[in-house]
Every structure is written in C-alpha cells, then in structure tokens.
N, C-alpha and C. Protein backbone atom coordinates (compact mmCIF):
# COMPACT_ATOMS: atom_id res chain seq x y z
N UNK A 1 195.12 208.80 -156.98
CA UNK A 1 196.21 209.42 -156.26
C UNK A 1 195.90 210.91 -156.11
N UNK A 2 196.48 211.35 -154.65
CA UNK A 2 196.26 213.14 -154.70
C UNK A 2 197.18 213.31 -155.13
N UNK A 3 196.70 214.86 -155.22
CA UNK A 3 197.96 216.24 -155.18
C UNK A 3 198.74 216.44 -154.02
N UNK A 4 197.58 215.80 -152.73
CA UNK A 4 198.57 216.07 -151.99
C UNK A 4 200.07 215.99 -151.30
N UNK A 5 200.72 217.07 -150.68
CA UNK A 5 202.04 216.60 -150.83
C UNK A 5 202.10 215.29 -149.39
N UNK A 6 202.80 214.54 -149.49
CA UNK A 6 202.93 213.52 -148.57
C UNK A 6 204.20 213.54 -147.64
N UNK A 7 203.92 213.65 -146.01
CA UNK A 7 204.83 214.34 -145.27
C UNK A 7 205.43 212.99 -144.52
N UNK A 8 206.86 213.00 -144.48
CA UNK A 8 207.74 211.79 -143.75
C UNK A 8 208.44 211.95 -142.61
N UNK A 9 208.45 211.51 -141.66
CA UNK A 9 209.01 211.68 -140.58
C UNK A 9 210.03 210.63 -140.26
N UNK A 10 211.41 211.40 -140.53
CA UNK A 10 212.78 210.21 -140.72
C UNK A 10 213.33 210.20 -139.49
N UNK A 11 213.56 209.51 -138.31
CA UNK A 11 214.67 209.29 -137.40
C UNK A 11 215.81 208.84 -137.59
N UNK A 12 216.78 208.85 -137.00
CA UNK A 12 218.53 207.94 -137.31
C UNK A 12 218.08 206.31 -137.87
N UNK A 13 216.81 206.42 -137.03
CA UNK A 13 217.16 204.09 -136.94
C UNK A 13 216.30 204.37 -138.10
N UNK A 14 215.25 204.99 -138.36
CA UNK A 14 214.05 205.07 -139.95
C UNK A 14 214.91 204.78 -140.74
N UNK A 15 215.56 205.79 -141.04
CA UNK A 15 216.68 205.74 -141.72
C UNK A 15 217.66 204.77 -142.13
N UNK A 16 218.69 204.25 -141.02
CA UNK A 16 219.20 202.93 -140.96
C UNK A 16 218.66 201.94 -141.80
N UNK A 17 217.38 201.60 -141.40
CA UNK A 17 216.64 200.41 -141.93
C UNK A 17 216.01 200.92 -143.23
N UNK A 18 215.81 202.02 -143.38
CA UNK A 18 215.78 202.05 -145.28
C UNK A 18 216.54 202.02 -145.90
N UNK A 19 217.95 202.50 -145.86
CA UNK A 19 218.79 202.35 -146.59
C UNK A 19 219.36 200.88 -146.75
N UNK A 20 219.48 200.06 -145.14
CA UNK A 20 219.70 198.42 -144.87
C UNK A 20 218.76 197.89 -145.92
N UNK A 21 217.01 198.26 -146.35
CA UNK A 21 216.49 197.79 -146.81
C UNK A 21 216.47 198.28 -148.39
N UNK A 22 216.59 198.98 -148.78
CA UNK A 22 216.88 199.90 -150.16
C UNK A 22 218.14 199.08 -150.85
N UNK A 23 219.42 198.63 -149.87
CA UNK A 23 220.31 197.92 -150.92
C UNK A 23 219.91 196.72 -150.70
N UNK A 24 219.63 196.09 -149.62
CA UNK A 24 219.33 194.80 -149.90
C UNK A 24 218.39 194.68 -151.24
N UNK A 25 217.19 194.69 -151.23
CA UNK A 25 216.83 194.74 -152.19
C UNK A 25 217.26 195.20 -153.82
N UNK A 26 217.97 196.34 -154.03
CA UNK A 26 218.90 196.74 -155.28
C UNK A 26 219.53 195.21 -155.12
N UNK A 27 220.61 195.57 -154.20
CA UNK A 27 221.50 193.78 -154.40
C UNK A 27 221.95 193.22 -153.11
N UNK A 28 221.90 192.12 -153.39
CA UNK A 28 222.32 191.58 -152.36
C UNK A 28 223.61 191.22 -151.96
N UNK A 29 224.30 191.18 -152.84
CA UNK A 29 225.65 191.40 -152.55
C UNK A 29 226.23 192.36 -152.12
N UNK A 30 225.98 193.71 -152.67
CA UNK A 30 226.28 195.22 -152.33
C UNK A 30 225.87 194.47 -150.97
N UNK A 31 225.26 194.46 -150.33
CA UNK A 31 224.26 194.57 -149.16
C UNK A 31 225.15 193.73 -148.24
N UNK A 32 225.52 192.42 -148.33
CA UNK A 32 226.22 191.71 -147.65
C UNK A 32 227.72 192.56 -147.33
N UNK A 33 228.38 192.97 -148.62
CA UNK A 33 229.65 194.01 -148.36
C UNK A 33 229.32 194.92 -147.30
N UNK A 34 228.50 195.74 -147.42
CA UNK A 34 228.07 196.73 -146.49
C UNK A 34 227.79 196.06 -145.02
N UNK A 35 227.46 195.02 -144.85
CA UNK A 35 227.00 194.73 -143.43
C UNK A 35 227.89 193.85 -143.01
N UNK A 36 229.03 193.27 -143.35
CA UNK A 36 230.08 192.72 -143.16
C UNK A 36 231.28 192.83 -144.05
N UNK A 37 231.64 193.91 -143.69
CA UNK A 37 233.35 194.45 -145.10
C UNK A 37 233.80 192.92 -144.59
N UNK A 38 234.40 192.96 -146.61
CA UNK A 38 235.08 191.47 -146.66
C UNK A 38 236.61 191.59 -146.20
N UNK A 39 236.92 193.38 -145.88
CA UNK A 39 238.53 192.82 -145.53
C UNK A 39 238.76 193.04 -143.45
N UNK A 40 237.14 193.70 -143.49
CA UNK A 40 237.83 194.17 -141.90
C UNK A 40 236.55 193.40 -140.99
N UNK A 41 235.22 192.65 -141.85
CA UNK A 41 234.06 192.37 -141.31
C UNK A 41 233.47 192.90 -140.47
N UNK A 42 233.79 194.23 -140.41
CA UNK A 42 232.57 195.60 -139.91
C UNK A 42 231.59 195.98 -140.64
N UNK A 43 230.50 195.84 -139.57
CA UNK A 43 229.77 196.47 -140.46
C UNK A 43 229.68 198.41 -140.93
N UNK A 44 229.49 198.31 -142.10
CA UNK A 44 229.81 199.95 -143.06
C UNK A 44 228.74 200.43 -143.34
N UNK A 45 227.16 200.06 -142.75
CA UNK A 45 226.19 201.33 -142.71
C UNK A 45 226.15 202.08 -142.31
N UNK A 46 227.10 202.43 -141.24
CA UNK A 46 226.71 203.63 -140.54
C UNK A 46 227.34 204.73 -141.41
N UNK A 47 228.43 204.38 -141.93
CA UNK A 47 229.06 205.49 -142.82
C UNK A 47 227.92 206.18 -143.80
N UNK A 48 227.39 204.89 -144.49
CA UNK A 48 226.34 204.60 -145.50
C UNK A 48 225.24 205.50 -145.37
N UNK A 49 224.72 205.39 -144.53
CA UNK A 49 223.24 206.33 -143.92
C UNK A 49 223.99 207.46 -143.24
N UNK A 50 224.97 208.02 -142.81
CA UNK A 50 225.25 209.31 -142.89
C UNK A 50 225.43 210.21 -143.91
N UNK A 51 226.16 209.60 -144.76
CA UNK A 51 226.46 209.65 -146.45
C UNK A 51 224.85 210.23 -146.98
N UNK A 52 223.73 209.44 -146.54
CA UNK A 52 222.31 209.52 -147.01
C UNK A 52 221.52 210.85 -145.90
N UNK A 53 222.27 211.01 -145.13
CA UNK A 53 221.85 211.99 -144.07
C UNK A 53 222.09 213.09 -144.41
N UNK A 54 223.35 213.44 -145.18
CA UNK A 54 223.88 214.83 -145.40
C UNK A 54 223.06 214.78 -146.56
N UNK A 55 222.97 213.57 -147.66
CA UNK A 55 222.51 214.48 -148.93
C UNK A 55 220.83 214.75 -148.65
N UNK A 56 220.07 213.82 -147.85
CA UNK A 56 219.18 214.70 -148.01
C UNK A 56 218.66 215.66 -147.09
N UNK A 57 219.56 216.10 -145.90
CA UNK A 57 219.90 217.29 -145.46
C UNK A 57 219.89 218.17 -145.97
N UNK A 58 220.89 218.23 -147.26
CA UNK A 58 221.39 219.09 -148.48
C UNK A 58 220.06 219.23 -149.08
N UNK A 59 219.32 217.85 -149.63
CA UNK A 59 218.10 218.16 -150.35
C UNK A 59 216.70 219.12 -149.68
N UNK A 60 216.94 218.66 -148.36
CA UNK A 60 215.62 219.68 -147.70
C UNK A 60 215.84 220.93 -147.22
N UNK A 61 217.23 221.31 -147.74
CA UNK A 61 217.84 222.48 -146.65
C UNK A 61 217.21 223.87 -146.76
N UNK A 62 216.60 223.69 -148.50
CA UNK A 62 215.47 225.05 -148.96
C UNK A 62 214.49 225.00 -148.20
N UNK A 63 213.94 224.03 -147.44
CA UNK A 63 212.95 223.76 -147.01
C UNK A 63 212.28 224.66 -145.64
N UNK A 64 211.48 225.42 -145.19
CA UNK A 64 211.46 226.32 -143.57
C UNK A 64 211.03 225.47 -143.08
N UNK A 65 211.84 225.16 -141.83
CA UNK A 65 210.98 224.82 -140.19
C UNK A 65 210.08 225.15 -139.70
N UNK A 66 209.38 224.94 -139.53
CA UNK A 66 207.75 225.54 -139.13
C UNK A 66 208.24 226.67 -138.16
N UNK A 67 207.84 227.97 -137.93
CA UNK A 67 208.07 228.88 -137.09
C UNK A 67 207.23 228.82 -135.66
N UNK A 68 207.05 228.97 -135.05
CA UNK A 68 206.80 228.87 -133.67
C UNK A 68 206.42 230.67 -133.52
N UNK A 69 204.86 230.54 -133.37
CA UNK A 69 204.51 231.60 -132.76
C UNK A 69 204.45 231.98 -131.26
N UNK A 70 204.33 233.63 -130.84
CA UNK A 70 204.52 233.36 -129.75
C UNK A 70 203.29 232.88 -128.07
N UNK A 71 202.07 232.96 -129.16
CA UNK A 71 201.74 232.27 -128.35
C UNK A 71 201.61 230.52 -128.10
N UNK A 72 201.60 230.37 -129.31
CA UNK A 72 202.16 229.26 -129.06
C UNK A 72 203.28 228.09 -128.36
N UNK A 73 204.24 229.36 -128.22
CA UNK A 73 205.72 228.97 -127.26
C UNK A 73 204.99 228.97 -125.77
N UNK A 74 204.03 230.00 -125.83
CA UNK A 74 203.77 230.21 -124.37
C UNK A 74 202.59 229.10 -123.80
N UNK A 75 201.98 228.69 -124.66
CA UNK A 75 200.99 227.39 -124.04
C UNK A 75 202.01 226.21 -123.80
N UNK A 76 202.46 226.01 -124.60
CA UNK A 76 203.97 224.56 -124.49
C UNK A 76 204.02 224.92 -123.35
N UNK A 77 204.84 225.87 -122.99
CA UNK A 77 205.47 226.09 -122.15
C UNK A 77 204.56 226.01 -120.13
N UNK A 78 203.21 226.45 -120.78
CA UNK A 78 202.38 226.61 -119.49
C UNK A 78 202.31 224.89 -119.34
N UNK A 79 201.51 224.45 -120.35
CA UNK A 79 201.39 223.09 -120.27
C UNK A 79 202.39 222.71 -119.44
N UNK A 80 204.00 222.52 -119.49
CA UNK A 80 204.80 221.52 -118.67
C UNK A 80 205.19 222.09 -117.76
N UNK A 81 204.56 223.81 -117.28
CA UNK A 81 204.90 224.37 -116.38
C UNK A 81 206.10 224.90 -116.30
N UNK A 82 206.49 225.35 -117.28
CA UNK A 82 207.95 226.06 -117.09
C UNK A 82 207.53 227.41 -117.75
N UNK A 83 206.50 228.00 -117.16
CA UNK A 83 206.29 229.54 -118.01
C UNK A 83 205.28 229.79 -118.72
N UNK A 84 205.26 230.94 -119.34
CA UNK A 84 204.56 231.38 -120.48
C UNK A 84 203.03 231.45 -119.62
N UNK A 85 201.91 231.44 -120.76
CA UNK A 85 200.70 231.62 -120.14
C UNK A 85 199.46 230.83 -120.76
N UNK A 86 198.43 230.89 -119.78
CA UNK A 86 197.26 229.38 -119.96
C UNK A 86 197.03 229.55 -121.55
N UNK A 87 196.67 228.27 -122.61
CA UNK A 87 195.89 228.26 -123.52
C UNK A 87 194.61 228.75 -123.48
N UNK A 88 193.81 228.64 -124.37
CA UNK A 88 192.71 228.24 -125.08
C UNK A 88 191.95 227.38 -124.00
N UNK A 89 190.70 226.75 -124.33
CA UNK A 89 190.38 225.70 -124.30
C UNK A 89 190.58 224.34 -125.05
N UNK A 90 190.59 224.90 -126.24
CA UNK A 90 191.11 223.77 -127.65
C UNK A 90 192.54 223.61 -127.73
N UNK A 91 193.51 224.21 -127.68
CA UNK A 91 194.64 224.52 -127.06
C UNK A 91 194.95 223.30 -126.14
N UNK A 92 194.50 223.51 -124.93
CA UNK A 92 194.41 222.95 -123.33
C UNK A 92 194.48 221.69 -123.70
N UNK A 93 193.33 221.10 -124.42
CA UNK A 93 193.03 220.03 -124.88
C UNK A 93 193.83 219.60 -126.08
N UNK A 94 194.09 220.10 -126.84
CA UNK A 94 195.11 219.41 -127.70
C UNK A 94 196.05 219.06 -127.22
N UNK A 95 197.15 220.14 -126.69
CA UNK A 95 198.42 219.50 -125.69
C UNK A 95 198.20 218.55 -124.66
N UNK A 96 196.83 218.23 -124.16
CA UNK A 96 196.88 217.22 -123.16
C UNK A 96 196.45 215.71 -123.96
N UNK A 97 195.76 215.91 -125.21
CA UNK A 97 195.95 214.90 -126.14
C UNK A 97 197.49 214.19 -126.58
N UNK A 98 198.54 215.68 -126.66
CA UNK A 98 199.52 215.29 -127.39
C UNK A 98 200.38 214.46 -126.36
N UNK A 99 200.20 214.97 -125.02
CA UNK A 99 200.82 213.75 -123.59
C UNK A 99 200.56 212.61 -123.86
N UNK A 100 199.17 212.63 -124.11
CA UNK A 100 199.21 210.56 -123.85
C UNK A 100 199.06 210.19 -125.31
N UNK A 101 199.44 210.35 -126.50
CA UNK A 101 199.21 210.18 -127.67
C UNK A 101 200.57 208.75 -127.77
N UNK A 102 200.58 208.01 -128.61
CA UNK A 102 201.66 207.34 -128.95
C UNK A 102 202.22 207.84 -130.19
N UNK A 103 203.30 207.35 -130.50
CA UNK A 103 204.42 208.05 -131.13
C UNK A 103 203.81 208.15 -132.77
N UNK A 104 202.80 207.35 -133.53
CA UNK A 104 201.77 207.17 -134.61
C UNK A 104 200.70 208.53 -134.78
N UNK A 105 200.16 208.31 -133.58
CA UNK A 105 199.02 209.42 -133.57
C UNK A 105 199.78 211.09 -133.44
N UNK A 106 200.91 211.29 -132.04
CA UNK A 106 201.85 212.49 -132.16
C UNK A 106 202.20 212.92 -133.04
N UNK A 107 202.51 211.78 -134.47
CA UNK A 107 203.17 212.17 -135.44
C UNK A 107 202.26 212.77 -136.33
N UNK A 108 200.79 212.43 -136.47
CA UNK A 108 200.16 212.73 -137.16
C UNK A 108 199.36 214.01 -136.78
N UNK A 109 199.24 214.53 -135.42
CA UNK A 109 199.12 215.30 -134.37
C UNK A 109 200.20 216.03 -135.26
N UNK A 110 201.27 216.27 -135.08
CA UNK A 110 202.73 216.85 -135.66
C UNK A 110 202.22 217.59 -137.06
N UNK A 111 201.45 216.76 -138.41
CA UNK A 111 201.24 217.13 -139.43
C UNK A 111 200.31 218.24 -139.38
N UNK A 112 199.08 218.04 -138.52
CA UNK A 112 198.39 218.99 -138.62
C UNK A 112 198.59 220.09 -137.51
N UNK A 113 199.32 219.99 -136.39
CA UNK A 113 199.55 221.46 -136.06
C UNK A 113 201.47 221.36 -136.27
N UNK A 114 201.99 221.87 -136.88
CA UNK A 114 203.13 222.00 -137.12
C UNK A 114 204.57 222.86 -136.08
N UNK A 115 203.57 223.77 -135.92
CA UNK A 115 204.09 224.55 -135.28
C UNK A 115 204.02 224.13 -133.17
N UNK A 116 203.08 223.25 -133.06
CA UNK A 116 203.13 223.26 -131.58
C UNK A 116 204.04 221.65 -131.90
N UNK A 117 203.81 221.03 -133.30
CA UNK A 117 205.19 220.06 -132.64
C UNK A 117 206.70 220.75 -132.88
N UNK A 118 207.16 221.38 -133.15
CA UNK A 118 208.27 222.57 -133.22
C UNK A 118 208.49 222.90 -131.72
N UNK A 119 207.32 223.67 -131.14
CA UNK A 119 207.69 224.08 -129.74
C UNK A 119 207.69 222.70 -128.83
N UNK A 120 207.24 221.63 -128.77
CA UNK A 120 207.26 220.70 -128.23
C UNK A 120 208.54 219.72 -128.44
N UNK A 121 209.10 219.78 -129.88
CA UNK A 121 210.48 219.31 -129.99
C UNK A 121 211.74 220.01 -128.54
N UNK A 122 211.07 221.65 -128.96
CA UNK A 122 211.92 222.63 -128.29
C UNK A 122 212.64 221.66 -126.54
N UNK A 123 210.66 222.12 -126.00
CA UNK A 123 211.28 221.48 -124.47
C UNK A 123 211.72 220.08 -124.12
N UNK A 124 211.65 219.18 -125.17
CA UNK A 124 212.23 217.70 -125.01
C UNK A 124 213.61 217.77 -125.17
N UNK A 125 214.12 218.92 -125.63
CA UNK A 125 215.51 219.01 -126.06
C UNK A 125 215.97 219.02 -125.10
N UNK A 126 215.89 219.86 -124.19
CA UNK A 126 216.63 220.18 -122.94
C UNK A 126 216.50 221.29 -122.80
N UNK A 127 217.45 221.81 -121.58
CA UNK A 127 217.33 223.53 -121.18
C UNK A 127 217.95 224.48 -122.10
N UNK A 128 218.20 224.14 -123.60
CA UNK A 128 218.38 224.54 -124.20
C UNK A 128 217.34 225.13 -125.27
N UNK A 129 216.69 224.05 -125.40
CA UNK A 129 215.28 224.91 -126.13
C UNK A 129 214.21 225.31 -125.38
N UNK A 130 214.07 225.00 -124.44
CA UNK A 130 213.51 225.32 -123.23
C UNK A 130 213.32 226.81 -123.29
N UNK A 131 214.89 227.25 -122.90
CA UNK A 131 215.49 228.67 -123.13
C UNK A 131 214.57 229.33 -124.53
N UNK A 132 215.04 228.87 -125.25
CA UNK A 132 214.88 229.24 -126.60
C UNK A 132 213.09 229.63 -126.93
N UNK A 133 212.45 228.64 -125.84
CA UNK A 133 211.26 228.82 -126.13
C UNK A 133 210.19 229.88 -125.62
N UNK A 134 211.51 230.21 -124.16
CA UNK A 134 211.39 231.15 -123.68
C UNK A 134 211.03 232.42 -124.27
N UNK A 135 212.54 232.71 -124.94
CA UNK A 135 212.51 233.91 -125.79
C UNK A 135 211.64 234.45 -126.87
N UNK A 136 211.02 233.16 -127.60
CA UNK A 136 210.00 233.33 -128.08
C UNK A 136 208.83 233.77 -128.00
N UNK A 137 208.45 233.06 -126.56
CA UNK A 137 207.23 233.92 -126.04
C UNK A 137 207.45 234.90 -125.34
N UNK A 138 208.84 235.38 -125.08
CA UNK A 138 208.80 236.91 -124.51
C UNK A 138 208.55 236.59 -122.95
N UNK A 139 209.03 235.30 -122.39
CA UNK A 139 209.53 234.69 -120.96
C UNK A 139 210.29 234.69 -120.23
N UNK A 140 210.93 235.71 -119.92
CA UNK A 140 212.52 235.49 -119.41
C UNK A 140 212.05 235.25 -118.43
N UNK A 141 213.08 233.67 -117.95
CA UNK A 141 212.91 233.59 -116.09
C UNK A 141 213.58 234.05 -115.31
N UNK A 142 214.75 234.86 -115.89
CA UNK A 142 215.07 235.88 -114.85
C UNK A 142 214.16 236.76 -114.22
N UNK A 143 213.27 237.18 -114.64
CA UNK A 143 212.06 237.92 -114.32
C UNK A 143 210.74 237.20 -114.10
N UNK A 144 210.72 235.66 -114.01
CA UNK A 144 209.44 235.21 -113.11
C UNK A 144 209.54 235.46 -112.06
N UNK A 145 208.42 235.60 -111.34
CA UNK A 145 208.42 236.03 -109.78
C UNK A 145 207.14 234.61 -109.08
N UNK A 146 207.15 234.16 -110.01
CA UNK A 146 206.21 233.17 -109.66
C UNK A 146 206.96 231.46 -109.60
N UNK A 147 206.28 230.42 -109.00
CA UNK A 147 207.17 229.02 -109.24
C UNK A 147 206.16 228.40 -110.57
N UNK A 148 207.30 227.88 -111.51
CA UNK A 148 206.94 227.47 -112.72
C UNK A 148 206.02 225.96 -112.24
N UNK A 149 206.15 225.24 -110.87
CA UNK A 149 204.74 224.25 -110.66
C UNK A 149 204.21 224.51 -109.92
N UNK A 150 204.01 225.24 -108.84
CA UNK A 150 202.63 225.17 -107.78
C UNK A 150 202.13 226.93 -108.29
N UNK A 151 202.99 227.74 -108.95
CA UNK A 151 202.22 229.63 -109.24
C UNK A 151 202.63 229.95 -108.36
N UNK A 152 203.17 229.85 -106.85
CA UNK A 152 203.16 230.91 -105.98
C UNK A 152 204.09 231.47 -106.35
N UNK A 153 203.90 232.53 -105.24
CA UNK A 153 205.04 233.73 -105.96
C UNK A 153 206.38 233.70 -104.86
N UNK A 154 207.54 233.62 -105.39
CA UNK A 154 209.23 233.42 -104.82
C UNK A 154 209.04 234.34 -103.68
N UNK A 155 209.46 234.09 -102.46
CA UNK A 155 209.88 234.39 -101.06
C UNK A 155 211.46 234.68 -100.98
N UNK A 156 212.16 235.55 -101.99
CA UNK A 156 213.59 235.57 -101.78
C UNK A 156 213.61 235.21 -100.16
N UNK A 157 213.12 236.10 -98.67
CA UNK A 157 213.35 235.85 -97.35
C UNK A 157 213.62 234.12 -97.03
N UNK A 158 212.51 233.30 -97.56
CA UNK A 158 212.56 232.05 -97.52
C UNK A 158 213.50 231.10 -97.98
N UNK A 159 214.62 231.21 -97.23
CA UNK A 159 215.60 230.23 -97.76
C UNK A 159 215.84 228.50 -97.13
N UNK A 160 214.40 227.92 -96.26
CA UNK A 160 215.14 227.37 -96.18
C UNK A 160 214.65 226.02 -97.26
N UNK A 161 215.12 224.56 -96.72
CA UNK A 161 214.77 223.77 -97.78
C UNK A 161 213.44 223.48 -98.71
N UNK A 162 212.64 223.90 -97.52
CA UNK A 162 211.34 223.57 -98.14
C UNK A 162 210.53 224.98 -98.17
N UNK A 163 211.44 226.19 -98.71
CA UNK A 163 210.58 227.30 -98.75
C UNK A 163 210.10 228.13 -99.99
N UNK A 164 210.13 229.27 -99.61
CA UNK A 164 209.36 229.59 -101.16
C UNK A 164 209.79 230.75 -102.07
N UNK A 165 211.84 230.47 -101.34
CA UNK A 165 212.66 231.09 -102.65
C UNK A 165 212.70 230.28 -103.74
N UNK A 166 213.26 231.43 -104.88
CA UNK A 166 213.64 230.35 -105.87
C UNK A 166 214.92 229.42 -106.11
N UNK A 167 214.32 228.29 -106.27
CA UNK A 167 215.59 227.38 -106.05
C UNK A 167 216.68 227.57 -107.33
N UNK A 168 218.08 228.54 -106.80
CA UNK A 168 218.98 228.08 -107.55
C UNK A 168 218.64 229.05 -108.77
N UNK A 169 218.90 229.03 -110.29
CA UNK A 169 218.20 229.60 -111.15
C UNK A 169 217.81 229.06 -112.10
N UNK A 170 216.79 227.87 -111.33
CA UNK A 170 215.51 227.15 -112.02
C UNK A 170 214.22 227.95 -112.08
N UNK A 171 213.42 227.60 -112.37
CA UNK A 171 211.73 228.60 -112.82
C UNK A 171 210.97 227.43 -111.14
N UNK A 172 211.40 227.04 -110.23
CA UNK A 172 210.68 226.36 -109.42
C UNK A 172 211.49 226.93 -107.86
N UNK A 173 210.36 227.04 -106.65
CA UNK A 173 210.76 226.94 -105.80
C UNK A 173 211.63 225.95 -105.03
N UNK A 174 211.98 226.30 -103.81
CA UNK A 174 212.37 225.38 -102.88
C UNK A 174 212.09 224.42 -102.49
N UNK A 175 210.40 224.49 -102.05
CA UNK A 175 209.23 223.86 -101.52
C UNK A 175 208.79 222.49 -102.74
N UNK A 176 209.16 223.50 -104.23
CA UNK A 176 208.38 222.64 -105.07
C UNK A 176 209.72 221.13 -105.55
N UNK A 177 210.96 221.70 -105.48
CA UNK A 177 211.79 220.99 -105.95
C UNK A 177 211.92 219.75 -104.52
N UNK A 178 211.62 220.37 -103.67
CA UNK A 178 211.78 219.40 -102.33
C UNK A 178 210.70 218.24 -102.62
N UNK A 179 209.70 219.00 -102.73
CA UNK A 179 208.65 217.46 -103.02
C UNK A 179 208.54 216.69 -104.20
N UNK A 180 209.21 217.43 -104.83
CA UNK A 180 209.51 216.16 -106.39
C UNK A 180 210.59 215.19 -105.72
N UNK A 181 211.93 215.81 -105.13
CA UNK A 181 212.85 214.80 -105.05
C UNK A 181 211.99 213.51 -103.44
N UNK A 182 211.06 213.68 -103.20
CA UNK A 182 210.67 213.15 -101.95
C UNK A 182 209.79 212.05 -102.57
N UNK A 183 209.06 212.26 -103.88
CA UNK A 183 208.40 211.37 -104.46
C UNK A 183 208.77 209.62 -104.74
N UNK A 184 207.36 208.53 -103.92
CA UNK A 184 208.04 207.39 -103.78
C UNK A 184 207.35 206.76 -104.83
N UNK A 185 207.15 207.38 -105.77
CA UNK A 185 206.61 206.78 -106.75
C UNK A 185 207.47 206.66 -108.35
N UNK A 186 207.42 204.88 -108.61
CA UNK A 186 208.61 204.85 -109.44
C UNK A 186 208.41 205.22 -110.80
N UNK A 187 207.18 206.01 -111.15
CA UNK A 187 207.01 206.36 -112.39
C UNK A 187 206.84 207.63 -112.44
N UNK A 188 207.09 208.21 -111.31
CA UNK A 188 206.95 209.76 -111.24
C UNK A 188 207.90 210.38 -112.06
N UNK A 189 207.29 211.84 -113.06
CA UNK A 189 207.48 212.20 -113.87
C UNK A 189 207.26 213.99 -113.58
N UNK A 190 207.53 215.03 -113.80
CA UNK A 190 207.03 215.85 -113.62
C UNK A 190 207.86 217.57 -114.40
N UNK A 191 207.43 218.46 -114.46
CA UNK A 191 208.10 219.34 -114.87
C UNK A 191 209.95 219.72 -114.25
N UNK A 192 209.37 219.23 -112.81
CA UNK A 192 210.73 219.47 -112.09
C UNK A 192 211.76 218.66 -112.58
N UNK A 193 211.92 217.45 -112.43
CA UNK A 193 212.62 216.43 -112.43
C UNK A 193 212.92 215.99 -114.18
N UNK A 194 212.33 216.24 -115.00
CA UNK A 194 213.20 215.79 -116.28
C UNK A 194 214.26 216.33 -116.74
C-alpha cells in the first residue's frame, strides 16, 4: 500500500448508490425501511444521502479548491472561444485531449492537472462561471473588440443580421451567431449555441 493520498470524485447519483449500498449491506432491514417507509412506502434516501452530503461537506470544508491561475482561465477560455488568449503547445493539446476524453480518463485528466479541471468546471456551469472565469484572467467582454468565434474585430456600423456588430452583449458577432443558428447538422455543438 502507498502513502499516497487517494482522490474521489463523488456526484449526487455516486453518492445515492453508496449510501443505497453501505446500508444494504450494514442491514438489510434498515435498508428495506429506507427504500420503502413502512408507514407512507416512500422511498427515504434522498433525505438519507443529503443528511451524508452536508456531513461530508462539513468534513471537507477545511479542504482548498484548487485555485485557477490566470493563465490558465485564459487558455479554457480561448479553447471554447469565449476569450482570454492562445495556450502553449502542451496546453493546446491537453485541452483538446480533455474534449474527447470520456468521463474515466477526464477524471483522471482532473487529478493531475487540477486546476484546468476547476476552470473547465467554471464554463460548463453556465454564464455564470464563464463570467467568473473571465475575471480571472483579466477578460472583461465589455472590452473585447474582437468575436469570441471567427477573431474578427466588431463593426458597431454593421447592424444588420449577418454583420459584424456585436450581437447583443454576447462575446460573438452577428455574422457568427447567424451561422450557428443556420446549422443543419443534428449534432452541432459549438461555443455559440451551448
């Protein structure tokens, strides 16, 4: 056995099913109560694994979040095209590893750079960490002058649908948001549109 420390990655359902599996095993009766109350026949894990959520919430709460440097905010960010500025080469290539990775390898991807899965949590969140990731790298898009997917630079004059103001107060043009929504492809995916 190592020293080393051994790192876990818990979701809501991880969770669920350890604790589902933690009493079953202790007992099986406990276990049956819990997954069918004998007076109302609801099931009472969910209470159960929240109950297990706060305490070890409580238990990791000494714990720091990996910090997010700022260049680091700013490759995330170039990568999905919403800002910031180009990586590395190794960089480049890691984040384009971490795209097609499955959720096994990401995670383990996750252990050893810590901090770019932090900024990568960020922009899956929404335009909320998005924002956030902004600030980090010292991005405000009030002050891009450029479109966060094709680079050109905003045409305030250009208003019309397909031109090259900025659309609205997104980090993308007119031009660029027009041809995402025009896309006939049913797996299309892109910085604009998530």
């Amino acid at each position: 056995m190592t020293d080393q420390p051994t790192t876990y990655h818990l979701t809501p359902r991880t969770l669920d099913l350890f604790v589902r599996a933690l009493v079953n095993e202790v007992d099986y009766d406990i276990h049956k109560g819990y997954e069918c109350g004998e007076e109302d026949g609801l099931d009472h894990y969910p209470e159960l694994v929240a109950e297990a959520a706060e305490m070890l919430d409580a238990i990791t709460a000494g714990e720091p979040a990996a910090e997010i440097p700022m260049e680091t905010a700013a490759h995330v960010l170039w990568q999905d095209r919403l800002g910031g500025w180009p990586p590395s080469t190794f960089a480049t290539k890691l984040l384009s590893l971490w795209t097609s990775a499955d959720t096994d390898n990401a995670d383990r991807l996750a252990v050893a750079f810590p901090e770019y899965a932090a900024a990568i949590a960020l922009v899956k969140s929404g335009p909320a960490g998005v924002q956030q990731l902004r600030v980090i790298a010292g991005d405000d898009p009030k002050e891009t002058s450029t479109c966060g997917q094709c680079r050109q630079p905003f045409d305030p004059a250009d208003t019309s649908f397909d031109g090259r103001a900025q659309h609205q107060s997104t980090p993308f043009c007119r031009r660029c948001v027009d041809r995402c929504h025009e896309s006939t492809d049913a797996f299309h995916v892109c910085a604009i549109c998530r």
